[in-house]
N, C-alpha and C. Protein backbone atom coordinates (compact mmCIF):
# COMPACT_ATOMS: atom_id res chain seq x y z
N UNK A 1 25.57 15.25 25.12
CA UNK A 1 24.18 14.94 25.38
C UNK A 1 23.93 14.99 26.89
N UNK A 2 22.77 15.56 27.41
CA UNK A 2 22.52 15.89 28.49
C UNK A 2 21.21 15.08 28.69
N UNK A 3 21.49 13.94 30.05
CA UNK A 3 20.25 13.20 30.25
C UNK A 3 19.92 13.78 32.15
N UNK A 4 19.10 13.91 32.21
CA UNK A 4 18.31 13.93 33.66
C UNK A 4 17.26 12.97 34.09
N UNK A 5 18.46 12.17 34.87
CA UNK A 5 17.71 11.13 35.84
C UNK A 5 16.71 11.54 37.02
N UNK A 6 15.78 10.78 37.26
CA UNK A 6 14.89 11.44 38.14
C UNK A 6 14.37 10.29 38.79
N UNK A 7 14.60 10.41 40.10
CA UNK A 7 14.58 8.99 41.06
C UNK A 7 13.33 9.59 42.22
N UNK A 8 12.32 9.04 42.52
CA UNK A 8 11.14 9.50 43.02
C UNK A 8 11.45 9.27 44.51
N UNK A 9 9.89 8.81 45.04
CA UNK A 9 9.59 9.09 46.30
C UNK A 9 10.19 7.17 47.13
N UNK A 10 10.85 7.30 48.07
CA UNK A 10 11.17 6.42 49.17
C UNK A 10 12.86 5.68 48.25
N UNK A 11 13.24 6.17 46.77
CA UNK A 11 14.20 5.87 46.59
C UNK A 11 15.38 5.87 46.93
N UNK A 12 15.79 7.17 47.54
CA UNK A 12 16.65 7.17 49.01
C UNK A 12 17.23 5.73 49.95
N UNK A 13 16.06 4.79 49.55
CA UNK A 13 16.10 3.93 50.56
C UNK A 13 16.15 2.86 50.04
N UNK A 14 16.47 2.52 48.57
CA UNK A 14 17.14 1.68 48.05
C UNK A 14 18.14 0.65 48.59
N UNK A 15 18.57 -0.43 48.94
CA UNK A 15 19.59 -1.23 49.19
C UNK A 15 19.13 -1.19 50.60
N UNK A 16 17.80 -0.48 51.49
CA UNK A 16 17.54 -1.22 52.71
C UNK A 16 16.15 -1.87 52.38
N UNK A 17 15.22 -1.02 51.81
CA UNK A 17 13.76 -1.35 51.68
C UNK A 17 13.39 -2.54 50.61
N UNK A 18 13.14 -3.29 51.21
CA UNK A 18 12.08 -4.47 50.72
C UNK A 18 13.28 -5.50 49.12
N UNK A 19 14.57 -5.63 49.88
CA UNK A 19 15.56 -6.07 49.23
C UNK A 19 15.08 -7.41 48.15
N UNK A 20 13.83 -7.98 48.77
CA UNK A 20 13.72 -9.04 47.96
C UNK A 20 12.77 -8.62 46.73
N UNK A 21 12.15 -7.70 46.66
CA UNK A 21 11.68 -6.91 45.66
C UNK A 21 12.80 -5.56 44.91
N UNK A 22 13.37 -5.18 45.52
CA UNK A 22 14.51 -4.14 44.56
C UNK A 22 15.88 -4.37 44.91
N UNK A 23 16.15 -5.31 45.26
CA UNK A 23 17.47 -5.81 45.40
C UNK A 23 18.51 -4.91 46.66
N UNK A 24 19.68 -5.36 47.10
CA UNK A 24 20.27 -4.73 47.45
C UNK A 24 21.27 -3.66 46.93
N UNK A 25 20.98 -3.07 45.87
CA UNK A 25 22.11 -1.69 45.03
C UNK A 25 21.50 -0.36 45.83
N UNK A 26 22.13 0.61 46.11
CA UNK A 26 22.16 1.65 46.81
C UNK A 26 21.59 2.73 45.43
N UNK A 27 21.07 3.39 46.03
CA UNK A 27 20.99 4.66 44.62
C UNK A 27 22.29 5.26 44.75
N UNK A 28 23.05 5.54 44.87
CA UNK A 28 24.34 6.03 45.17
C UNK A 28 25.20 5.21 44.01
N UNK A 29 24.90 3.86 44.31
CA UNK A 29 25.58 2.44 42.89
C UNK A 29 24.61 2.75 41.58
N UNK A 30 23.44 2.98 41.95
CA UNK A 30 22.58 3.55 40.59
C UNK A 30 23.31 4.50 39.96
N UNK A 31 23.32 5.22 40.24
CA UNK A 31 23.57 6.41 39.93
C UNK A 31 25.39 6.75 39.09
N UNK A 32 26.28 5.44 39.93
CA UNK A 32 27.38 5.52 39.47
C UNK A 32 27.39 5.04 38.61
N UNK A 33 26.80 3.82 38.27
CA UNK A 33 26.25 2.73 36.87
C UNK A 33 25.75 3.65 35.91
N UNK A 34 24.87 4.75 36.23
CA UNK A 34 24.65 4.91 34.96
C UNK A 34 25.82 6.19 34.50
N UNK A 35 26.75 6.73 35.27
CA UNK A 35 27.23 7.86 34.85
C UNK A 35 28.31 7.46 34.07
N UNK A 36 28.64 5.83 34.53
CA UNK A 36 29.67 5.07 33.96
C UNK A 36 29.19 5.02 32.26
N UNK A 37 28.23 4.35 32.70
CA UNK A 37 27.36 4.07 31.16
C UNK A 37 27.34 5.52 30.32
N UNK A 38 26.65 6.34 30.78
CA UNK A 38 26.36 7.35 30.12
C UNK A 38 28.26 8.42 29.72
N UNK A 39 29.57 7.76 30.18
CA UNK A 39 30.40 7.98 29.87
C UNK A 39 30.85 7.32 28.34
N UNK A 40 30.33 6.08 28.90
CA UNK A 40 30.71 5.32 27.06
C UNK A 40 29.94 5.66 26.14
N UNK A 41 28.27 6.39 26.42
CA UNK A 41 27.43 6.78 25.38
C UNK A 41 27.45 7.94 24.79
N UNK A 42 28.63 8.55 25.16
CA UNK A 42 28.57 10.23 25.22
C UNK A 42 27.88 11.22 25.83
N UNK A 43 27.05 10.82 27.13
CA UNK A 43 26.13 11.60 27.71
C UNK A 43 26.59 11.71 29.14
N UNK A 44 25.90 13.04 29.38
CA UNK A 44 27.05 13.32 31.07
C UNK A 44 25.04 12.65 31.89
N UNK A 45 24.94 12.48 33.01
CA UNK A 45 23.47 12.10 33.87
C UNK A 45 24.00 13.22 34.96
N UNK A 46 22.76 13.67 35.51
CA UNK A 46 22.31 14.59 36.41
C UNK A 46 21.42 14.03 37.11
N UNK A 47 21.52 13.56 38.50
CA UNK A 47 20.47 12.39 38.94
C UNK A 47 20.11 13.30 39.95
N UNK A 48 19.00 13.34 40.33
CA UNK A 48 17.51 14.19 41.03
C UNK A 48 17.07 12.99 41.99
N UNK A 49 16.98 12.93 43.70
CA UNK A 49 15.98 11.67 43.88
C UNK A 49 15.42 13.15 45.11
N UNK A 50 14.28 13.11 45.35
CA UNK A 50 13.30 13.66 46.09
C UNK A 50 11.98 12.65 46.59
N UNK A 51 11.79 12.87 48.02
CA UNK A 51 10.48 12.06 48.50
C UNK A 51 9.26 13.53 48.70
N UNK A 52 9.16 14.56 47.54
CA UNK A 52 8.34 15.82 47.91
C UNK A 52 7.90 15.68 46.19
N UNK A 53 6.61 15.68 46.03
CA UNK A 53 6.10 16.08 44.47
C UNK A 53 6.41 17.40 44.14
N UNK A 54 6.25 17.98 44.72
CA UNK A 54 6.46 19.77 44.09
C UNK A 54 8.12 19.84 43.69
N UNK A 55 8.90 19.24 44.24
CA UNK A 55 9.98 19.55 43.94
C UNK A 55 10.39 18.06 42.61
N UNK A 56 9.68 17.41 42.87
CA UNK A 56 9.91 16.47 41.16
C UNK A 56 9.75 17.53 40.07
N UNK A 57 7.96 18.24 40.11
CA UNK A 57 7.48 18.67 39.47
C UNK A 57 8.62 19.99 38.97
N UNK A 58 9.22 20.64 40.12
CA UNK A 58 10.23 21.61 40.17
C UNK A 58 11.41 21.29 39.33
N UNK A 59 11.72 20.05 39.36
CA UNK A 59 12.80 19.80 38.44
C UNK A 59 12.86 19.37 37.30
N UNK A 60 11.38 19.05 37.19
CA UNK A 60 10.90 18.46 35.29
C UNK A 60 11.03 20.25 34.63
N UNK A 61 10.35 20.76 35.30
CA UNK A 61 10.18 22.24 34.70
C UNK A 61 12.08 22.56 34.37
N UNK A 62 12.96 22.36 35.24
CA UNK A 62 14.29 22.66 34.89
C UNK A 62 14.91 22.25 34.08
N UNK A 63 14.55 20.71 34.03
CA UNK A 63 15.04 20.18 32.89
C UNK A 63 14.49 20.95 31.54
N UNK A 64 13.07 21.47 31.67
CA UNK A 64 12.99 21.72 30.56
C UNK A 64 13.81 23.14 29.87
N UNK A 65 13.85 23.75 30.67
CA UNK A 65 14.32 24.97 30.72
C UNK A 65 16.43 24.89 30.60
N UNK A 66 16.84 23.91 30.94
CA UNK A 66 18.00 23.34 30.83
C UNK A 66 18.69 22.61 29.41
N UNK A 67 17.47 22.67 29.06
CA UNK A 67 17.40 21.89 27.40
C UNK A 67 18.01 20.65 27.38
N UNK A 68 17.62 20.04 28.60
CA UNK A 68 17.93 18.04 28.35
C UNK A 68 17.66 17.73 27.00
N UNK A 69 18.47 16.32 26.99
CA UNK A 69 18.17 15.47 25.40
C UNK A 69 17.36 14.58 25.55
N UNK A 70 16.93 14.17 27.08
CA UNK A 70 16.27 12.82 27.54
C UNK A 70 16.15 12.95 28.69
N UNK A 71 14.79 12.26 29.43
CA UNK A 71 14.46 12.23 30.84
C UNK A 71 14.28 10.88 30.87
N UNK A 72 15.00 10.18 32.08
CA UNK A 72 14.72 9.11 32.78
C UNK A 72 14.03 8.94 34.07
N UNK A 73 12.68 8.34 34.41
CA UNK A 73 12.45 8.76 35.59
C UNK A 73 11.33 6.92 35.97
N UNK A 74 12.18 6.99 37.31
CA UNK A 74 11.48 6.17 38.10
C UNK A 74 10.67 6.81 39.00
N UNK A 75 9.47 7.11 39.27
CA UNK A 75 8.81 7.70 40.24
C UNK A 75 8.45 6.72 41.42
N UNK A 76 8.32 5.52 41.21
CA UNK A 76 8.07 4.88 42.17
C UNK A 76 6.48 5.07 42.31
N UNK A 77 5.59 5.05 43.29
CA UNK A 77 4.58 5.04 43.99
C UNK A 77 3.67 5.89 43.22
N UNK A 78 4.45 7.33 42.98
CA UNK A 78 3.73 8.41 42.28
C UNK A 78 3.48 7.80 40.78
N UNK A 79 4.06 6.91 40.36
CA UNK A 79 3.26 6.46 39.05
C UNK A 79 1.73 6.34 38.63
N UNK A 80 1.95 5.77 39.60
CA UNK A 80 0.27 5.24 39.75
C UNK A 80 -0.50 6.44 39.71
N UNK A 81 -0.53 7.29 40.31
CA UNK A 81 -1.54 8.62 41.05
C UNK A 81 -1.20 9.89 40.19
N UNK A 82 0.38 10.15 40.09
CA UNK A 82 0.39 11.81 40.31
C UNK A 82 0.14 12.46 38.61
N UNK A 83 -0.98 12.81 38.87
CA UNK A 83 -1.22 13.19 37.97
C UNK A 83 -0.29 14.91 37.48
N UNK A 84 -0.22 15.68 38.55
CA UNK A 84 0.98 16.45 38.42
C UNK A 84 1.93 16.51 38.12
N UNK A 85 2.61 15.28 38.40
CA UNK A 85 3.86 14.72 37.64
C UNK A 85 3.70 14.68 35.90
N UNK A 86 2.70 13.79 36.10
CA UNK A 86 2.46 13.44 34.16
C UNK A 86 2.24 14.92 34.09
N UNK A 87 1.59 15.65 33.98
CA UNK A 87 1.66 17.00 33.76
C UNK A 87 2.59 17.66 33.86
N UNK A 88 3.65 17.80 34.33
CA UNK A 88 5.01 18.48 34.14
C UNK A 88 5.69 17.40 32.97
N UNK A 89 5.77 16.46 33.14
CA UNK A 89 6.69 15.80 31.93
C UNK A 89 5.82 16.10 30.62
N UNK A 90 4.80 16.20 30.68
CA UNK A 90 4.18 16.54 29.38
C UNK A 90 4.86 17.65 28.78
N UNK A 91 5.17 18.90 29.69
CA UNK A 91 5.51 19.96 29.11
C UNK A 91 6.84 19.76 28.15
N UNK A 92 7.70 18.65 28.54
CA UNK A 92 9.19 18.19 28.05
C UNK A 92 8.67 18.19 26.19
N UNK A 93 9.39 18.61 25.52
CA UNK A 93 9.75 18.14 24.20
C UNK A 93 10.48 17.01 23.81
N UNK A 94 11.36 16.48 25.13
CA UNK A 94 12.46 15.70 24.70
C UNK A 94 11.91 13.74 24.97
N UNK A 95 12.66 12.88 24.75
CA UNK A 95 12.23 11.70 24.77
C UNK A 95 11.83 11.33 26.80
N UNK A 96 11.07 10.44 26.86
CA UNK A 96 11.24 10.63 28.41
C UNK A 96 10.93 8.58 28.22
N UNK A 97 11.98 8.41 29.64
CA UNK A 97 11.60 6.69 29.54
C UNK A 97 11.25 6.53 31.30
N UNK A 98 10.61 5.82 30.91
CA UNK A 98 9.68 5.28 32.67
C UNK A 98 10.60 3.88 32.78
N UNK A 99 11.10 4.20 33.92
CA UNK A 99 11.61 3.25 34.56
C UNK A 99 11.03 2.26 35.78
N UNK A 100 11.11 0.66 36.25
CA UNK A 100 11.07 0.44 37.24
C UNK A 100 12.25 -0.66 37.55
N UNK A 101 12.54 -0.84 38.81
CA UNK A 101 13.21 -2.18 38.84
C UNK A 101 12.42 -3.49 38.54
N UNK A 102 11.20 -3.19 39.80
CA UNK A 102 10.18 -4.57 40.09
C UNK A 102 9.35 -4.69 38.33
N UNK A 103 8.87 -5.87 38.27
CA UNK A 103 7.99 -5.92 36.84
C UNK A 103 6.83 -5.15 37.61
N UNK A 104 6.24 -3.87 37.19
CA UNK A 104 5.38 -3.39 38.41
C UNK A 104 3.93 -4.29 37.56
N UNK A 105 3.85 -4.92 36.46
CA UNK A 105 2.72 -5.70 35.89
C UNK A 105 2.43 -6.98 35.89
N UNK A 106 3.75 -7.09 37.40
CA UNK A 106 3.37 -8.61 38.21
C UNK A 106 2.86 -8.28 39.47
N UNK A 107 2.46 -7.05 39.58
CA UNK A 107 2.38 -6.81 40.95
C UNK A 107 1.06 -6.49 41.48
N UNK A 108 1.11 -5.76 42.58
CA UNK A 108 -0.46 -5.11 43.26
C UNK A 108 -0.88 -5.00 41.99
N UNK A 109 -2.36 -5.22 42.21
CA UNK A 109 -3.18 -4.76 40.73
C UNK A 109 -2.79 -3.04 40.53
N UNK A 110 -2.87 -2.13 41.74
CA UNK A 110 -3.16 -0.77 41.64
C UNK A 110 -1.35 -0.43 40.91
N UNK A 111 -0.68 -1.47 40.83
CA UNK A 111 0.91 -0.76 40.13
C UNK A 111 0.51 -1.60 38.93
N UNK A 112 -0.25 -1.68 38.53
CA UNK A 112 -0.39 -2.09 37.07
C UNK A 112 -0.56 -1.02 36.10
N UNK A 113 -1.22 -0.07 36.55
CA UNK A 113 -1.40 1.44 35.58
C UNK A 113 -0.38 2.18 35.83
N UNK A 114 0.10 2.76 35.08
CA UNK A 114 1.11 4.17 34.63
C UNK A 114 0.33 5.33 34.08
N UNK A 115 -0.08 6.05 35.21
CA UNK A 115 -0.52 7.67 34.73
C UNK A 115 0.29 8.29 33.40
N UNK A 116 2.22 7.82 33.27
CA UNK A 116 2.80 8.78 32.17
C UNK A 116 2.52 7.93 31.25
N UNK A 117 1.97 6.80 31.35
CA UNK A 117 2.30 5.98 29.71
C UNK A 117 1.98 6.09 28.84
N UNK A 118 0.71 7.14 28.71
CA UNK A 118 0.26 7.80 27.22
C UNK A 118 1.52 8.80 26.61
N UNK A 119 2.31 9.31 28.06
CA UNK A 119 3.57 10.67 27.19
C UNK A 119 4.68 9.76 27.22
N UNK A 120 4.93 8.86 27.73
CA UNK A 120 6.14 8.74 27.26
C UNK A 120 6.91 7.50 26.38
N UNK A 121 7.72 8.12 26.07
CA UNK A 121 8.44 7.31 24.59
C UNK A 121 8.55 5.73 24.98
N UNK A 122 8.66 4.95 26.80
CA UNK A 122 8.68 4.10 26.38
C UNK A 122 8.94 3.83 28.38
N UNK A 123 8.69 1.87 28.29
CA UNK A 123 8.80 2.16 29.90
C UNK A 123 9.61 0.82 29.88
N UNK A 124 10.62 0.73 30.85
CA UNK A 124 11.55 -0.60 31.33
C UNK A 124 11.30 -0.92 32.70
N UNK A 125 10.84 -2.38 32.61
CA UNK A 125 10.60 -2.94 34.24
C UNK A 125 10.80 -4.01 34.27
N UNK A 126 11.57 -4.53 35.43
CA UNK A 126 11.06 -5.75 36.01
C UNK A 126 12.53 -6.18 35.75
N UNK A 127 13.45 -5.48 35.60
CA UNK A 127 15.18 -6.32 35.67
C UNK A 127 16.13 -5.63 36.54
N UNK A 128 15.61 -4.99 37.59
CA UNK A 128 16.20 -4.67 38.78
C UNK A 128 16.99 -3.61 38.37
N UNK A 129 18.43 -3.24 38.68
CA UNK A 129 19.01 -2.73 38.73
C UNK A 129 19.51 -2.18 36.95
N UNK A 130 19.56 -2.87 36.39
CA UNK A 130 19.54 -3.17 34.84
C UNK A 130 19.03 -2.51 34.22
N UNK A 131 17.53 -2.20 34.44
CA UNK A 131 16.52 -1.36 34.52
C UNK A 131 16.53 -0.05 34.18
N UNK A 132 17.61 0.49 34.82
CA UNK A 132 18.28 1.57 34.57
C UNK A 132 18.99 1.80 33.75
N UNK A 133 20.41 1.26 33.34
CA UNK A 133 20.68 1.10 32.14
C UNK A 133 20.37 0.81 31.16
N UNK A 134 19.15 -0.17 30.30
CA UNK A 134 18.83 -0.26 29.67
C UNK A 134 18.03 1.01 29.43
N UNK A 135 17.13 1.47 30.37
CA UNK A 135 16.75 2.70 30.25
C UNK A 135 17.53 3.75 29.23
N UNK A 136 18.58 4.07 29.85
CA UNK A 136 19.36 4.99 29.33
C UNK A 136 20.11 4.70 27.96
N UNK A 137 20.32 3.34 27.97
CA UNK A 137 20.49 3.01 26.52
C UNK A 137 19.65 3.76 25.64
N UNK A 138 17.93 3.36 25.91
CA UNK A 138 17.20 3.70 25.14
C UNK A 138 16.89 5.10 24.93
N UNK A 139 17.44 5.69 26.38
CA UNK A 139 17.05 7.30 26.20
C UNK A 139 17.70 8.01 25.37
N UNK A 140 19.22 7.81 25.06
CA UNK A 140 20.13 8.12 23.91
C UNK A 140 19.72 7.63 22.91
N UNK A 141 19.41 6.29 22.42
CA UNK A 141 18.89 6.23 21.12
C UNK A 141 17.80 7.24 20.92
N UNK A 142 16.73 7.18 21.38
CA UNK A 142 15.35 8.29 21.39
C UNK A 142 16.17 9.42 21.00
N UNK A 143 17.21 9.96 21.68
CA UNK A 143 17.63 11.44 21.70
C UNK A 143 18.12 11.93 20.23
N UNK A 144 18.66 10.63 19.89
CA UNK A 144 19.55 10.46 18.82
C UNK A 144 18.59 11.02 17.49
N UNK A 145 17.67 9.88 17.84
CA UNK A 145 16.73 9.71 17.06
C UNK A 145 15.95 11.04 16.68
N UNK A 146 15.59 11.54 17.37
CA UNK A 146 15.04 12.72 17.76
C UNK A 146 15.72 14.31 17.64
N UNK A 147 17.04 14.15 17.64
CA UNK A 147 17.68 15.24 17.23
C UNK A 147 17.66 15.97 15.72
């Protein structure tokens, strides 16, 4: 099973930026967490982080074309807005799960909406680092499900 993680805009900067809201884990520890995980689930992760929309958008199109089983994607900031984004994941056939660390529906009013949440199969927030894994839990079941 083939999952593609997709880590958005200022994620890079994980484990320095705003620690009391996303904790101190590095995307680098993300990323090993879930490959760990996705070792016991039977799924290999391909993790993507970019601070450029065209090249998110560039790599939803690959995935699709790559024939993923599941997309995981934290966009961060671009949730809210990019409507380009939701438009490339639309094109996906496969399950897709919205990720955040922060509960983003405790937060600024304007991170209360999710542009993808009409496409996608399902969204995890607000348990930090965890967040992610549970994610991917669910993205294999979906896949499963879905196969």
């Amino acid at each position: 099973m083939k999952i593609l993680m997709l880590h958005g805009i200022n994620h890079n900067m994980f484990g320095k930026r705003d620690p009391a809201q996303y904790g101190t884990t590095t995307l680098a520890e993300i990323d090993a967490s879930l490959r760990t995980l996705g070792e016991e689930l039977g799924a290999s992760i391909d993790s993507f982080q970019t601070n450029c929309e065209g090249a998110m958008c560039e790599r939803i199109h690959q995935g699709f074309f790559d024939e993923v089983d599941a997309v995981l994607i934290n966009a961060g900031a671009w949730t809210h807005y990019s409507y380009g984004i939701r438009d490339a994941l639309a094109i996906l056939t496969v399950p897709v799960v919205e990720i955040h660390m922060s509960n983003i529906h405790a937060r600024e009013a304007f991170r209360h909406h999710s542009v993808f949440g009409e496409i996608v199969s399902g969204q995890i927030c607000g348990f930090g680092a965890d967040s992610y894994l549970l994610g991917l839990r669910a993205a294999v079941s979906a896949a499963k499900r879905s196969a």
